[in-house]
N, C-alpha and C. Protein backbone atom coordinates (compact mmCIF):
# COMPACT_ATOMS: atom_id res chain seq x y z
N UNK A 1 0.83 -1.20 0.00
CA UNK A 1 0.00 0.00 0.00
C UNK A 1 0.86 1.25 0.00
N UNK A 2 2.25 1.25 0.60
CA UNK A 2 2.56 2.76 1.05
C UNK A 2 3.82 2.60 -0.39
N UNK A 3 4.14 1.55 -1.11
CA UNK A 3 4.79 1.44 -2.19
C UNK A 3 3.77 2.52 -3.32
N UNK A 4 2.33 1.77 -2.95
CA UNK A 4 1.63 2.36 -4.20
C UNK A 4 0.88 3.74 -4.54
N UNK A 5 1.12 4.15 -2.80
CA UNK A 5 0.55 5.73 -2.56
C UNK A 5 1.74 6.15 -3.12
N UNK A 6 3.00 6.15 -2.99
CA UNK A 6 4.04 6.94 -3.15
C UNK A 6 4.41 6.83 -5.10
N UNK A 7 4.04 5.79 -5.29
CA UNK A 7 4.00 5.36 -7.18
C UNK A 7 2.45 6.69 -7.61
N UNK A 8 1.89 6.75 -7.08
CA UNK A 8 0.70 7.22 -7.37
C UNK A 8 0.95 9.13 -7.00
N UNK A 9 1.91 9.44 -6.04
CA UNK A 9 2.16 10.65 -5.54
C UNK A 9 3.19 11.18 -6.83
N UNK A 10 4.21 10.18 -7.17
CA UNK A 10 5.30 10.78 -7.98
C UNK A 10 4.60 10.81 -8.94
N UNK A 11 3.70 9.99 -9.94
CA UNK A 11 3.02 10.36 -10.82
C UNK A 11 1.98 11.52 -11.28
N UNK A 12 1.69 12.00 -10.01
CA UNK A 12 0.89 12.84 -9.98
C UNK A 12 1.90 14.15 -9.99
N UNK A 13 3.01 14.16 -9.11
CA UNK A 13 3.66 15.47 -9.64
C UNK A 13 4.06 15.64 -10.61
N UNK A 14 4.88 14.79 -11.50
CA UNK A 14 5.36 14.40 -12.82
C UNK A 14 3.86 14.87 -13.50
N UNK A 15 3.04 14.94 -13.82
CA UNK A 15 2.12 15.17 -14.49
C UNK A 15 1.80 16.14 -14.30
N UNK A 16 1.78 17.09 -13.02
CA UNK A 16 1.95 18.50 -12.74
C UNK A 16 2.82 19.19 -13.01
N UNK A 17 4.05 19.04 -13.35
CA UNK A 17 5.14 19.20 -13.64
C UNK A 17 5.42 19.30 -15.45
N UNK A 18 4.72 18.35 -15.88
CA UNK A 18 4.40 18.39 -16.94
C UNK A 18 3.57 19.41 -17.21
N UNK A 19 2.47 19.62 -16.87
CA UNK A 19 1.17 20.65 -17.30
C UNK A 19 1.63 21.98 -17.67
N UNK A 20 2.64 22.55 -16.55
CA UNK A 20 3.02 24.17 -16.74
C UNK A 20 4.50 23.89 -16.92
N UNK A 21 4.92 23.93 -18.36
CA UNK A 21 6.15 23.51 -18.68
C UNK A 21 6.22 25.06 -19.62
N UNK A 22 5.84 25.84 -19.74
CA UNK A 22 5.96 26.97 -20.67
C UNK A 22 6.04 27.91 -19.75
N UNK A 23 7.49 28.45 -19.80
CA UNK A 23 7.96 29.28 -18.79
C UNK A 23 8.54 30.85 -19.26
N UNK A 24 8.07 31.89 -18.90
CA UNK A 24 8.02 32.86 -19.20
C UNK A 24 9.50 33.65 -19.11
N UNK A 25 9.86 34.90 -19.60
CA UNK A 25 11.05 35.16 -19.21
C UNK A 25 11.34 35.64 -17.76
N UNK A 26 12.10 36.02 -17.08
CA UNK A 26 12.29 35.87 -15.85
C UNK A 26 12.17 37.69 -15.18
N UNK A 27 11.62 38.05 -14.27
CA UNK A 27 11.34 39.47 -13.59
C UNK A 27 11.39 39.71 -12.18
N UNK A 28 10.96 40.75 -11.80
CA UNK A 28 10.67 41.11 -10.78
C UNK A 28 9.51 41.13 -10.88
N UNK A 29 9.22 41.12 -8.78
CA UNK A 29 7.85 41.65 -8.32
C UNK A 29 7.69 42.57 -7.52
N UNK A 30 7.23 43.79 -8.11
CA UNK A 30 7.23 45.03 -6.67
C UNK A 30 5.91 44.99 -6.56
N UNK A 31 6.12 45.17 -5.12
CA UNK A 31 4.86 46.09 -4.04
C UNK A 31 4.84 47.38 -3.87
N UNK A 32 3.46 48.12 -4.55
CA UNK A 32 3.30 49.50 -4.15
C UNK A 32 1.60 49.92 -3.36
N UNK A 33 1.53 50.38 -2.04
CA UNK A 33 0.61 50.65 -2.39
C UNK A 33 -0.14 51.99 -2.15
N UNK A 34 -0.99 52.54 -2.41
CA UNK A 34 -1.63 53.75 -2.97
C UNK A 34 -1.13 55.14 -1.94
N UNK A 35 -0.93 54.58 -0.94
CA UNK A 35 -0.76 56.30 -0.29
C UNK A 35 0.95 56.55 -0.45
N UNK A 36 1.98 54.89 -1.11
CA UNK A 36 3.07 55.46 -1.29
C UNK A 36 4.08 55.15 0.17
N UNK A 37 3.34 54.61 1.03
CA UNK A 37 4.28 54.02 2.55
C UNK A 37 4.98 52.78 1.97
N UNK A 38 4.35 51.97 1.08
CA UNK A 38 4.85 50.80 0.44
C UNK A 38 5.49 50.56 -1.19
N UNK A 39 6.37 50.52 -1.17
CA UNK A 39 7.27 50.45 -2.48
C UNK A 39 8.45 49.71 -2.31
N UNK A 40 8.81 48.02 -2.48
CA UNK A 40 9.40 47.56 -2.79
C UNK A 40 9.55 46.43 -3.61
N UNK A 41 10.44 45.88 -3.92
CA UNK A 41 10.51 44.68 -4.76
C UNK A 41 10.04 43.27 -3.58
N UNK A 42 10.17 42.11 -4.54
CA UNK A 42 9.88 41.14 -3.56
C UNK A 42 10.82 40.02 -3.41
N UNK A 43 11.56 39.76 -2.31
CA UNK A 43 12.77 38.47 -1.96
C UNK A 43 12.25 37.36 -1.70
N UNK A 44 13.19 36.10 -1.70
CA UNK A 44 13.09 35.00 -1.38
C UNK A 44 13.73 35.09 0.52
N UNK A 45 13.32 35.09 0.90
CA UNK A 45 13.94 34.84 2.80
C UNK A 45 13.51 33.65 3.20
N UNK A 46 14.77 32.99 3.54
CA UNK A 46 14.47 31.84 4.14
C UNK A 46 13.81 31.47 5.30
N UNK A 47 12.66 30.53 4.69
CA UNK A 47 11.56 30.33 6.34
C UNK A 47 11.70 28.81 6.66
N UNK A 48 12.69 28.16 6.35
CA UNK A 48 12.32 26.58 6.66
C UNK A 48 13.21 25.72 5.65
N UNK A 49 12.60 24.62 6.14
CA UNK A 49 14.21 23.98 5.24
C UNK A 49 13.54 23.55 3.80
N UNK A 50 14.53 24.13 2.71
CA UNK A 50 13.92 24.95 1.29
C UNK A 50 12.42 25.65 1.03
N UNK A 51 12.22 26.07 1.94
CA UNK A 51 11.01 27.58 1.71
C UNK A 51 11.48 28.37 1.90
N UNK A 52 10.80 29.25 1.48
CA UNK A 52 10.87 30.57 1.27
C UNK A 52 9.98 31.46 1.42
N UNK A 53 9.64 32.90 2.09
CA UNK A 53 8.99 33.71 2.33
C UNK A 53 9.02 34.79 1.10
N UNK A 54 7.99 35.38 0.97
CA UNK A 54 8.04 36.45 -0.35
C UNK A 54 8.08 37.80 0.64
N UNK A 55 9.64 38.06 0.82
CA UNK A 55 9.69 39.14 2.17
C UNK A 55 9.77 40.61 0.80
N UNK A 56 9.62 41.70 1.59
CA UNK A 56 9.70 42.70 1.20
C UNK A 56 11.68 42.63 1.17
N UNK A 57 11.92 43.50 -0.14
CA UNK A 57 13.14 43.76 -0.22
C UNK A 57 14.07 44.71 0.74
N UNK A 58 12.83 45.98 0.56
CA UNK A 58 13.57 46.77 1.98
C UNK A 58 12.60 47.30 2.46
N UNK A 59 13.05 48.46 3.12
CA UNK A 59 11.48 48.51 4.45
C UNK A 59 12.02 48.43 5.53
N UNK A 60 11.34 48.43 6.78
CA UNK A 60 11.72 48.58 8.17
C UNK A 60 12.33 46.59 8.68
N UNK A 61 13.34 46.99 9.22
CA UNK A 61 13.98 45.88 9.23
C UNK A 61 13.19 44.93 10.83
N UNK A 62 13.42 43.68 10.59
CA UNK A 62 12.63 43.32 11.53
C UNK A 62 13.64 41.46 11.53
N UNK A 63 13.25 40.95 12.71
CA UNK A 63 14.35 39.84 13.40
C UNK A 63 15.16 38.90 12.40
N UNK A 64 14.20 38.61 11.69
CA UNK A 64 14.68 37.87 10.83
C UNK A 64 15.81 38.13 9.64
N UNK A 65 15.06 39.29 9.14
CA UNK A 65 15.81 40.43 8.59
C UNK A 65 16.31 41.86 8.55
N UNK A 66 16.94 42.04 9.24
CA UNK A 66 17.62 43.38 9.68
C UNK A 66 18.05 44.12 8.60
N UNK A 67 18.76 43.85 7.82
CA UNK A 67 18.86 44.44 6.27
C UNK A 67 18.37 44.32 5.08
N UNK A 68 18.50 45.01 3.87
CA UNK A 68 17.80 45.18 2.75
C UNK A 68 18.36 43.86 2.25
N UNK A 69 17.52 43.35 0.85
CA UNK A 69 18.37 42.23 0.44
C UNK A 69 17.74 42.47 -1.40
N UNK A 70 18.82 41.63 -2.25
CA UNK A 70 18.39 41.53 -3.25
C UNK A 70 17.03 41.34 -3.94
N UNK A 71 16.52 41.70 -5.11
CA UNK A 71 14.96 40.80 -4.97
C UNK A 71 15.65 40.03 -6.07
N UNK A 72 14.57 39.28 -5.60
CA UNK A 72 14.33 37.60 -5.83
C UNK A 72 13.84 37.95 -7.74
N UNK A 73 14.45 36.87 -8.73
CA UNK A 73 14.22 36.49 -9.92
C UNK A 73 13.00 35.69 -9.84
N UNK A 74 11.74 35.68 -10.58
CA UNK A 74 10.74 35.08 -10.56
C UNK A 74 10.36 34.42 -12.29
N UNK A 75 9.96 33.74 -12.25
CA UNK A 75 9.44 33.20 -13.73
C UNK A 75 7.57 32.45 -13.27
N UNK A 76 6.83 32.99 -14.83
CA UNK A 76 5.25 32.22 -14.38
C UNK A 76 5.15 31.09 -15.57
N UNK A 77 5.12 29.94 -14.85
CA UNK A 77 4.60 29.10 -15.84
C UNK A 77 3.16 28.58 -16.33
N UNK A 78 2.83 28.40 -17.44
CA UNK A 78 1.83 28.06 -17.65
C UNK A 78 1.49 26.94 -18.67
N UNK A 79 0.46 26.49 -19.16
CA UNK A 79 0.22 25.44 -20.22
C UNK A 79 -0.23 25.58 -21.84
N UNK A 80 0.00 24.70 -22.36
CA UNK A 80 -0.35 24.86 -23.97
C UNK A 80 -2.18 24.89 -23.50
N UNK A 81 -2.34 24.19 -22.59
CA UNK A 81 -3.35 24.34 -22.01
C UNK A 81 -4.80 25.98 -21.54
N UNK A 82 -3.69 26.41 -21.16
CA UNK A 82 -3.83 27.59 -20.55
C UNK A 82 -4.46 28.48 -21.02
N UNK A 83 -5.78 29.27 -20.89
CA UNK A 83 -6.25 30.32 -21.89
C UNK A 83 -6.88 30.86 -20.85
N UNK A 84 -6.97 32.04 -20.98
CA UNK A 84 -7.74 33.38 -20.26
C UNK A 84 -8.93 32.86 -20.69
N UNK A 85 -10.13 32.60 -19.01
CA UNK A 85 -10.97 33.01 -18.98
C UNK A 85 -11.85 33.44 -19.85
N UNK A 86 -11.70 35.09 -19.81
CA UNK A 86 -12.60 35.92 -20.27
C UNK A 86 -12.14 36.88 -21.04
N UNK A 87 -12.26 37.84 -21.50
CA UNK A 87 -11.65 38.69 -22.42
C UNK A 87 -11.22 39.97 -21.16
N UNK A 88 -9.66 40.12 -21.30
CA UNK A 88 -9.25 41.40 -20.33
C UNK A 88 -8.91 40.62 -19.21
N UNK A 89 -8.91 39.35 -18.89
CA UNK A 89 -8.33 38.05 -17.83
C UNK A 89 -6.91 37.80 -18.17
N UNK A 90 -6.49 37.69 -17.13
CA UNK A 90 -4.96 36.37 -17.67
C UNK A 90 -4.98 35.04 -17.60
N UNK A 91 -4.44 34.50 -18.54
CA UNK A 91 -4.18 32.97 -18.78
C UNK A 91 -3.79 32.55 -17.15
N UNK A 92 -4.08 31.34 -16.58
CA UNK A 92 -4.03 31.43 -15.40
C UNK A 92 -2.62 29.97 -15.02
N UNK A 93 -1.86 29.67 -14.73
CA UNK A 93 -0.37 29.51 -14.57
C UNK A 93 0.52 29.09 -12.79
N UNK A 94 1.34 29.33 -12.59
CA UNK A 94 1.87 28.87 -11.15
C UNK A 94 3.47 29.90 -11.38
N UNK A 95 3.41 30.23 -10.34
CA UNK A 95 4.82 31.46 -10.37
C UNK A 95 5.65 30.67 -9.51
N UNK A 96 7.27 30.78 -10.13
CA UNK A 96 8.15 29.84 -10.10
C UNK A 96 9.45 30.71 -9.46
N UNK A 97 10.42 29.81 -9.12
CA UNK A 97 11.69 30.57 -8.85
C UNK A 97 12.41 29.12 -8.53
N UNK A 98 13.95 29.50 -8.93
CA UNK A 98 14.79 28.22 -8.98
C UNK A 98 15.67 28.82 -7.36
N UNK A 99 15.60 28.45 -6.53
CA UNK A 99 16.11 28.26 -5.18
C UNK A 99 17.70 27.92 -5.43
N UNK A 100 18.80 28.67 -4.66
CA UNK A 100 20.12 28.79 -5.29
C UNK A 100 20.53 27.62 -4.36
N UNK A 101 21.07 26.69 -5.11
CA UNK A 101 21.77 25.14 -4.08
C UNK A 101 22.50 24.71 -5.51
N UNK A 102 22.90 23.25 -4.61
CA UNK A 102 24.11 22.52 -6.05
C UNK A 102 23.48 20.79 -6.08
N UNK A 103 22.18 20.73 -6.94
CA UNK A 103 21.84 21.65 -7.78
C UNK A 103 20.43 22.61 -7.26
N UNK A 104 20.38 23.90 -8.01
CA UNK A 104 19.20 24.39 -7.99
C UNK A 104 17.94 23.95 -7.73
N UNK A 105 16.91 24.25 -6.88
CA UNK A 105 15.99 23.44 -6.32
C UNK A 105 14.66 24.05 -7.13
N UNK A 106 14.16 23.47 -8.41
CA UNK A 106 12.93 24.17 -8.70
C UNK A 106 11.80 24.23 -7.27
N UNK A 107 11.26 25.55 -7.60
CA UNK A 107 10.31 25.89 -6.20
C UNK A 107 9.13 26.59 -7.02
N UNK A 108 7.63 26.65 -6.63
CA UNK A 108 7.09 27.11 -6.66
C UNK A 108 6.15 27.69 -5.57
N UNK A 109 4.92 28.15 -5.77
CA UNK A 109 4.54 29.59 -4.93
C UNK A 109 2.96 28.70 -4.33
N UNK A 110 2.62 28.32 -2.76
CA UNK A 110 1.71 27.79 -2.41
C UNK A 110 1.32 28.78 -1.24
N UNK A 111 -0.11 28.52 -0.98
CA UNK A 111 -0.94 29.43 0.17
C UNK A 111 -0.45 28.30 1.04
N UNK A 112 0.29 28.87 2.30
CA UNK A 112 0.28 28.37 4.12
C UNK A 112 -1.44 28.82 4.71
N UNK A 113 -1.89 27.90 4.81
CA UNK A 113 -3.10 28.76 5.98
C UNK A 113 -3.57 28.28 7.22
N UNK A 114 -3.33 29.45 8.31
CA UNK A 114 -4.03 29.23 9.26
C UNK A 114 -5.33 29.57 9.80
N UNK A 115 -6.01 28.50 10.05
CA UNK A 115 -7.46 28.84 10.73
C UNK A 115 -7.75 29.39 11.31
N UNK A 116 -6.60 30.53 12.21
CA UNK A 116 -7.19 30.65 13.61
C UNK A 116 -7.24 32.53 12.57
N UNK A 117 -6.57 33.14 11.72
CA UNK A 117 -6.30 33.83 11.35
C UNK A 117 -6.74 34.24 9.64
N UNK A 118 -6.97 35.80 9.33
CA UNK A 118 -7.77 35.99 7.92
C UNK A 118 -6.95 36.32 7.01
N UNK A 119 -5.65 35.76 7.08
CA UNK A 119 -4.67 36.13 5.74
C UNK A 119 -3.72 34.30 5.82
N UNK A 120 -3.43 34.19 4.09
CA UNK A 120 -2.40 33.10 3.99
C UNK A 120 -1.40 33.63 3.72
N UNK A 121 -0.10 32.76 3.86
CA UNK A 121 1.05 33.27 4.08
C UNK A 121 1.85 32.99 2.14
N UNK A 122 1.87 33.72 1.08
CA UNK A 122 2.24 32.82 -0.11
C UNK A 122 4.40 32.90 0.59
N UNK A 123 4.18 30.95 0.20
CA UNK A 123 5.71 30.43 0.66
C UNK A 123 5.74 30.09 -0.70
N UNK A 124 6.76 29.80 -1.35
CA UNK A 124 8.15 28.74 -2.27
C UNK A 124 8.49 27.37 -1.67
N UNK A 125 8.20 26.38 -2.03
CA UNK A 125 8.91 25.35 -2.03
C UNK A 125 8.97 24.10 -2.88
N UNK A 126 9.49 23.34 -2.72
CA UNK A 126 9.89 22.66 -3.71
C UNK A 126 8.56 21.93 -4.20
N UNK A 127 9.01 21.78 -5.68
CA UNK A 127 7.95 21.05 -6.16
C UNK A 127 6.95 21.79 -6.89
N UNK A 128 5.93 21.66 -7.49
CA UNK A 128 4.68 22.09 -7.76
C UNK A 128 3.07 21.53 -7.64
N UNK A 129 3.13 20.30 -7.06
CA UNK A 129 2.29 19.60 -6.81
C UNK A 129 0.64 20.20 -6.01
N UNK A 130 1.71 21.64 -4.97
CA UNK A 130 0.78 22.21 -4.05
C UNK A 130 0.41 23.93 -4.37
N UNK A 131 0.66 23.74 -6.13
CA UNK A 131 1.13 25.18 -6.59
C UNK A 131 -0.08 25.64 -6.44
N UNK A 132 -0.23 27.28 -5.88
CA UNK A 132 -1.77 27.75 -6.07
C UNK A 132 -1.22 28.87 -7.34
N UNK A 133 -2.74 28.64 -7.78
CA UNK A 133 -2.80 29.32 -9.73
C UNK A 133 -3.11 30.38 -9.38
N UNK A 134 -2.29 31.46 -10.02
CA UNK A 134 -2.43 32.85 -10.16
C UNK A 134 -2.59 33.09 -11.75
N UNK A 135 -2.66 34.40 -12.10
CA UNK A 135 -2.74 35.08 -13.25
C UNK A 135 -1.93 36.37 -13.24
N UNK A 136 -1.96 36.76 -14.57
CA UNK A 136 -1.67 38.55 -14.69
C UNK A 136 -2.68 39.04 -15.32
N UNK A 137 -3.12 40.32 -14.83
CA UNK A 137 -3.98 41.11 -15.54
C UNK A 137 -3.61 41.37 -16.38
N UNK A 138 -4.11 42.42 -17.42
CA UNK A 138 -3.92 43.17 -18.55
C UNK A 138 -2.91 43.74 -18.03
N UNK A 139 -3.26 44.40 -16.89
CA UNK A 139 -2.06 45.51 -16.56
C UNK A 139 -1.05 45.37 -15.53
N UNK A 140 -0.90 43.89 -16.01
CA UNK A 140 0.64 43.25 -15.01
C UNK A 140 0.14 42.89 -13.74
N UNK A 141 -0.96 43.24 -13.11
CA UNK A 141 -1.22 43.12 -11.79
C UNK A 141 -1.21 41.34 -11.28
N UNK A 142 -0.68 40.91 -10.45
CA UNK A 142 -0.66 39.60 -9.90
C UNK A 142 -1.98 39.13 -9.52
N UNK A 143 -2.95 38.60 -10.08
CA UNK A 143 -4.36 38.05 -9.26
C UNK A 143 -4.37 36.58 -8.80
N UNK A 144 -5.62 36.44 -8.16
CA UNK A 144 -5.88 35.12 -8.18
C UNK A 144 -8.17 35.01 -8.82
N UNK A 145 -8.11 33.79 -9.62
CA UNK A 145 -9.10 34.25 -10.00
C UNK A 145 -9.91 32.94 -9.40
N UNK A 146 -10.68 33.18 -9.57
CA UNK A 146 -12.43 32.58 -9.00
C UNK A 146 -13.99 32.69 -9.35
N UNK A 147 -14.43 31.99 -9.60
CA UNK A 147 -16.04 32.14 -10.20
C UNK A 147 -16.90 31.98 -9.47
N UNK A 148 -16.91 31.97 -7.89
CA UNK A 148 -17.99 31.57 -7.02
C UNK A 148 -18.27 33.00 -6.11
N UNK A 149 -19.51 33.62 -6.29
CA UNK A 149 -19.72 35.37 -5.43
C UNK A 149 -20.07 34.25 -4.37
N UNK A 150 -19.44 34.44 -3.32
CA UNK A 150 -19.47 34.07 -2.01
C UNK A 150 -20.31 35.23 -1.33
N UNK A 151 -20.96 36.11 -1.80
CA UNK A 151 -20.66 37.65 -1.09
C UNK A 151 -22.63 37.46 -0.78
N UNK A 152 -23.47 36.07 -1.68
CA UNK A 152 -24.44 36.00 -1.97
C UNK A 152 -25.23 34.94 -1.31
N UNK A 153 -26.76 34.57 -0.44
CA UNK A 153 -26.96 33.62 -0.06
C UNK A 153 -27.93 32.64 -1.16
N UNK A 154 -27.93 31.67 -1.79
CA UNK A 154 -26.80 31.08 -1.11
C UNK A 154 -25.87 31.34 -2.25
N UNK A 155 -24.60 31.18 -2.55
CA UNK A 155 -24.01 31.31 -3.45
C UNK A 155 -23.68 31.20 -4.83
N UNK A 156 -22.89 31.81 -5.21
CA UNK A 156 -23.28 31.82 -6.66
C UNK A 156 -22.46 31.63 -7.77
N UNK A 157 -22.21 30.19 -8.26
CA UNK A 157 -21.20 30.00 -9.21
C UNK A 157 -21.72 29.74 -11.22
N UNK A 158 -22.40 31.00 -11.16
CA UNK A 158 -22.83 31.00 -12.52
C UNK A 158 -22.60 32.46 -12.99
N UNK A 159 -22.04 33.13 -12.37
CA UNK A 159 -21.69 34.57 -13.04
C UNK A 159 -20.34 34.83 -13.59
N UNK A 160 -19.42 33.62 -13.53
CA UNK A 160 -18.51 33.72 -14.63
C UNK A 160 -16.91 33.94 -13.57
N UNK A 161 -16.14 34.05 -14.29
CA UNK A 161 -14.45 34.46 -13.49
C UNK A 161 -14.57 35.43 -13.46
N UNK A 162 -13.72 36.09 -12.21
CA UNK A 162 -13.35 36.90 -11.41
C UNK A 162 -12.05 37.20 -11.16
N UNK A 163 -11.45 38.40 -10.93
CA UNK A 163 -10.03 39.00 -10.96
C UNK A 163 -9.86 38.83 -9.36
N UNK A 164 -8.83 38.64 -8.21
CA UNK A 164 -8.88 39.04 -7.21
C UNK A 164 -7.53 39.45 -6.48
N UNK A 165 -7.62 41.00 -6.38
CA UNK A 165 -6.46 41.41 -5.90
C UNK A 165 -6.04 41.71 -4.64
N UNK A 166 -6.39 40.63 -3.40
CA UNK A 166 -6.58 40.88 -2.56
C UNK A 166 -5.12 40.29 -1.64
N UNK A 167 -3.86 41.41 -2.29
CA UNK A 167 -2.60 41.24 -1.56
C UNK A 167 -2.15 42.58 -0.14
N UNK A 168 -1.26 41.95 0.15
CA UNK A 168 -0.89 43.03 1.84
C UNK A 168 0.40 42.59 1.81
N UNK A 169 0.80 43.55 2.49
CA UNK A 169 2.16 43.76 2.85
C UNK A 169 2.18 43.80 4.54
N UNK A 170 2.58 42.68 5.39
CA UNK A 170 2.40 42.84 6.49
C UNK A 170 3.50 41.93 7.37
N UNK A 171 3.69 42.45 8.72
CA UNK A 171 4.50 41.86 9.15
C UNK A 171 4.14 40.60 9.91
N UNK A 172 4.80 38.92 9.48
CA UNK A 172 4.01 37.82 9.34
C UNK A 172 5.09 37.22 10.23
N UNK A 173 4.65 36.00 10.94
CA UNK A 173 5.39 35.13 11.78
C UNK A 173 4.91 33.43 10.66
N UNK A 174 6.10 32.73 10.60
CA UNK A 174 5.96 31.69 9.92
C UNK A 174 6.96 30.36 10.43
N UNK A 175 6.91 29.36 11.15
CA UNK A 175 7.51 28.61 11.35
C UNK A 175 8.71 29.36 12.07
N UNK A 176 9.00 30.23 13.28
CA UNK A 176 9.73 30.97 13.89
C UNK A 176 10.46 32.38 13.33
N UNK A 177 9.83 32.39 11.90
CA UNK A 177 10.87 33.28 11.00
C UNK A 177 9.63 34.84 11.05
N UNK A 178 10.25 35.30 11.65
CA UNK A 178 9.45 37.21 11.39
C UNK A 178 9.96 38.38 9.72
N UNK A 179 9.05 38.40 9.32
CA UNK A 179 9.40 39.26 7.83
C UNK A 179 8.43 40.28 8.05
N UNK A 180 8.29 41.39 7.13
CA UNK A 180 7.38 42.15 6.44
C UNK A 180 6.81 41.15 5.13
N UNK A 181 6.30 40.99 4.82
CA UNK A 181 6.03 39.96 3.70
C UNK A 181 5.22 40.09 3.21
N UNK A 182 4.97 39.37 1.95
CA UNK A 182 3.21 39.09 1.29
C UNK A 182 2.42 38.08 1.69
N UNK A 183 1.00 38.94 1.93
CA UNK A 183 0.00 37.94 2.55
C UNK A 183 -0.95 38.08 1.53
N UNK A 184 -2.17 37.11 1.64
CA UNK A 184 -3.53 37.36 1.14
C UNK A 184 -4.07 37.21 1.86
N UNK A 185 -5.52 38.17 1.78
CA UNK A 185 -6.36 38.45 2.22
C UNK A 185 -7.83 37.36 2.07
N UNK A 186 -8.06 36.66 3.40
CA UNK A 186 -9.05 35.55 3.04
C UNK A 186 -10.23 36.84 3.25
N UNK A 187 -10.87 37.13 2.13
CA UNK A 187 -11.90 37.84 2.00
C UNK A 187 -11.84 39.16 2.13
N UNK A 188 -13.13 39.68 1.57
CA UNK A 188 -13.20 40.99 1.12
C UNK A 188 -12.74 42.43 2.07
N UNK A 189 -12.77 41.77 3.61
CA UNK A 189 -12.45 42.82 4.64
C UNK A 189 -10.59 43.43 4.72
N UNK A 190 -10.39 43.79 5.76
CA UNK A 190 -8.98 44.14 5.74
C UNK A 190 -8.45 43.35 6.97
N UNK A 191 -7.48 42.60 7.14
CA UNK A 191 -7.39 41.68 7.89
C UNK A 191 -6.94 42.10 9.43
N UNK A 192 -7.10 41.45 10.31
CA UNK A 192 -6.67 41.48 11.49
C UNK A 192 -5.60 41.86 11.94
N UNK A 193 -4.81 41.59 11.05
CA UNK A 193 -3.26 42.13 11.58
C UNK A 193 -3.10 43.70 11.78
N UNK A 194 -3.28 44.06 12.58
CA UNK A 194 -2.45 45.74 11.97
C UNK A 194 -1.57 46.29 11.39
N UNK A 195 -0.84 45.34 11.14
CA UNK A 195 0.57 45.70 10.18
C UNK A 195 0.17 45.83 8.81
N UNK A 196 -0.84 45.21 8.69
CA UNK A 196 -1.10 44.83 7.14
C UNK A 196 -1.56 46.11 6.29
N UNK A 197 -0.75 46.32 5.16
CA UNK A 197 -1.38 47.53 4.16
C UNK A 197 -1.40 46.92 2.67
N UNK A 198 -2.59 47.23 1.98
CA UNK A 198 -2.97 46.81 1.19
C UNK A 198 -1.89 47.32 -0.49
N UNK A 199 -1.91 46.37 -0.66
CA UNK A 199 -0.52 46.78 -2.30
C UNK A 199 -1.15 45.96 -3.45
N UNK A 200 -0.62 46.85 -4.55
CA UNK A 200 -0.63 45.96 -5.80
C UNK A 200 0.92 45.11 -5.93
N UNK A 201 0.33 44.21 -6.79
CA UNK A 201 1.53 43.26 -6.64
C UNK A 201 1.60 43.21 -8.49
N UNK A 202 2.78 43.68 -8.89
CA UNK A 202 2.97 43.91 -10.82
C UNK A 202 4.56 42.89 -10.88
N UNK A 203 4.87 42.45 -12.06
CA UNK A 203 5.83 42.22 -12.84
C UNK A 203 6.91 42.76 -13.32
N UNK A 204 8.04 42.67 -13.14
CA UNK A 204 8.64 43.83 -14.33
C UNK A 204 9.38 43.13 -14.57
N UNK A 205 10.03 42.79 -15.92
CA UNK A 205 10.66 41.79 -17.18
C UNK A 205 12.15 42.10 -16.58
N UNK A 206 13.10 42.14 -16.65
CA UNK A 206 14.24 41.93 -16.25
C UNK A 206 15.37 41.85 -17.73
């Protein structure tokens, strides 16, 4: 049995792995958001053994990270598969980064979530098996998309895809590691944390 879960696990990543094999050229990701307190790029900081936190590049320094650091090279993959939604949608894909070791550790970008709390934590780690699908807007913006108005009783999954830009910049605790970092926002409110300020999250080609 535990021969054939594990025959059945590698196959399944291998086939995920397969799916988003069309890989884009490689960029940055800055955070800005509207009143202008928030403007930086986005790093890889190590939270665990091969993860990674999507920490703010610079900004007010905090335990983990006391100084500014490089940002992080990112690539989005996607499929022959892959087609936008709707018209003015992005093709929807998994955002990637190769983790620096000997050899290089492909990593991709998954929601951490805790229950007790209204934001997930997006980590890097190896593999893609647990990748959560993002998009780009028209206008570079990082989303995540969805077709169900939750906002409705009872709900409503016939009004089509949805854009959702519901990123923060906040200061996050993760497996002992403290950052400023990127969170999402589980739902339409502004989350609990007080640290948290709301940003767009864009691309820029490199």
């Amino acid at each position: 049995m535990k021969k054939t879960t594990s025959l059945v696990a590698s196959l399944i990543a291998t086939a995920s792995a397969q799916y988003y094999n069309i890989t884009s050229p490689p960029f940055h990701l800055t955070v800005t958001s509207a009143d202008g307190t928030t403007n930086s790029t986005l790093s890889a900081c190590h939270t665990g053994a091969a993860l990674e936190s999507l920490c703010l590049s610079t900004g007010p320094p905090t335990t983990s990270k006391p100084d500014p650091i490089a940002a992080a090279l990112f690539a989005f993959n996607t499929s022959i598969y892959s087609q936008a939604p709707a018209p003015g949608l992005g093709a929807p894909g998994v955002l990637t980064y190769s983790l620096p070791s000997i050899p290089p550790i492909p990593s991709t970008l998954f929601f951490s979530y805790d229950p007790t709390t209204d934001i997930a934590l997006p980590i890097l780690g190896p593999g893609d098996e647990n990748a959560q699908q993002l998009a780009f807007a028209d206008d570079g913006r990082l989303s995540v998309q969805g077709y169900v108005d939750w906002s409705v009783s009872p709900p409503n999954g016939t009004g089509g895809v949805r854009e959702y830009f519901r990123w923060y910049a906040c200061v996050t605790y993760y497996s002992g590691y403290q950052y400023e970092a990127l969170a999402w926002g589980l739902g339409p409110g502004k989350p609990e944390n007080p640290s948290c300020v709301s940003v767009d999250v864009r691309r820029v080609f490199v």
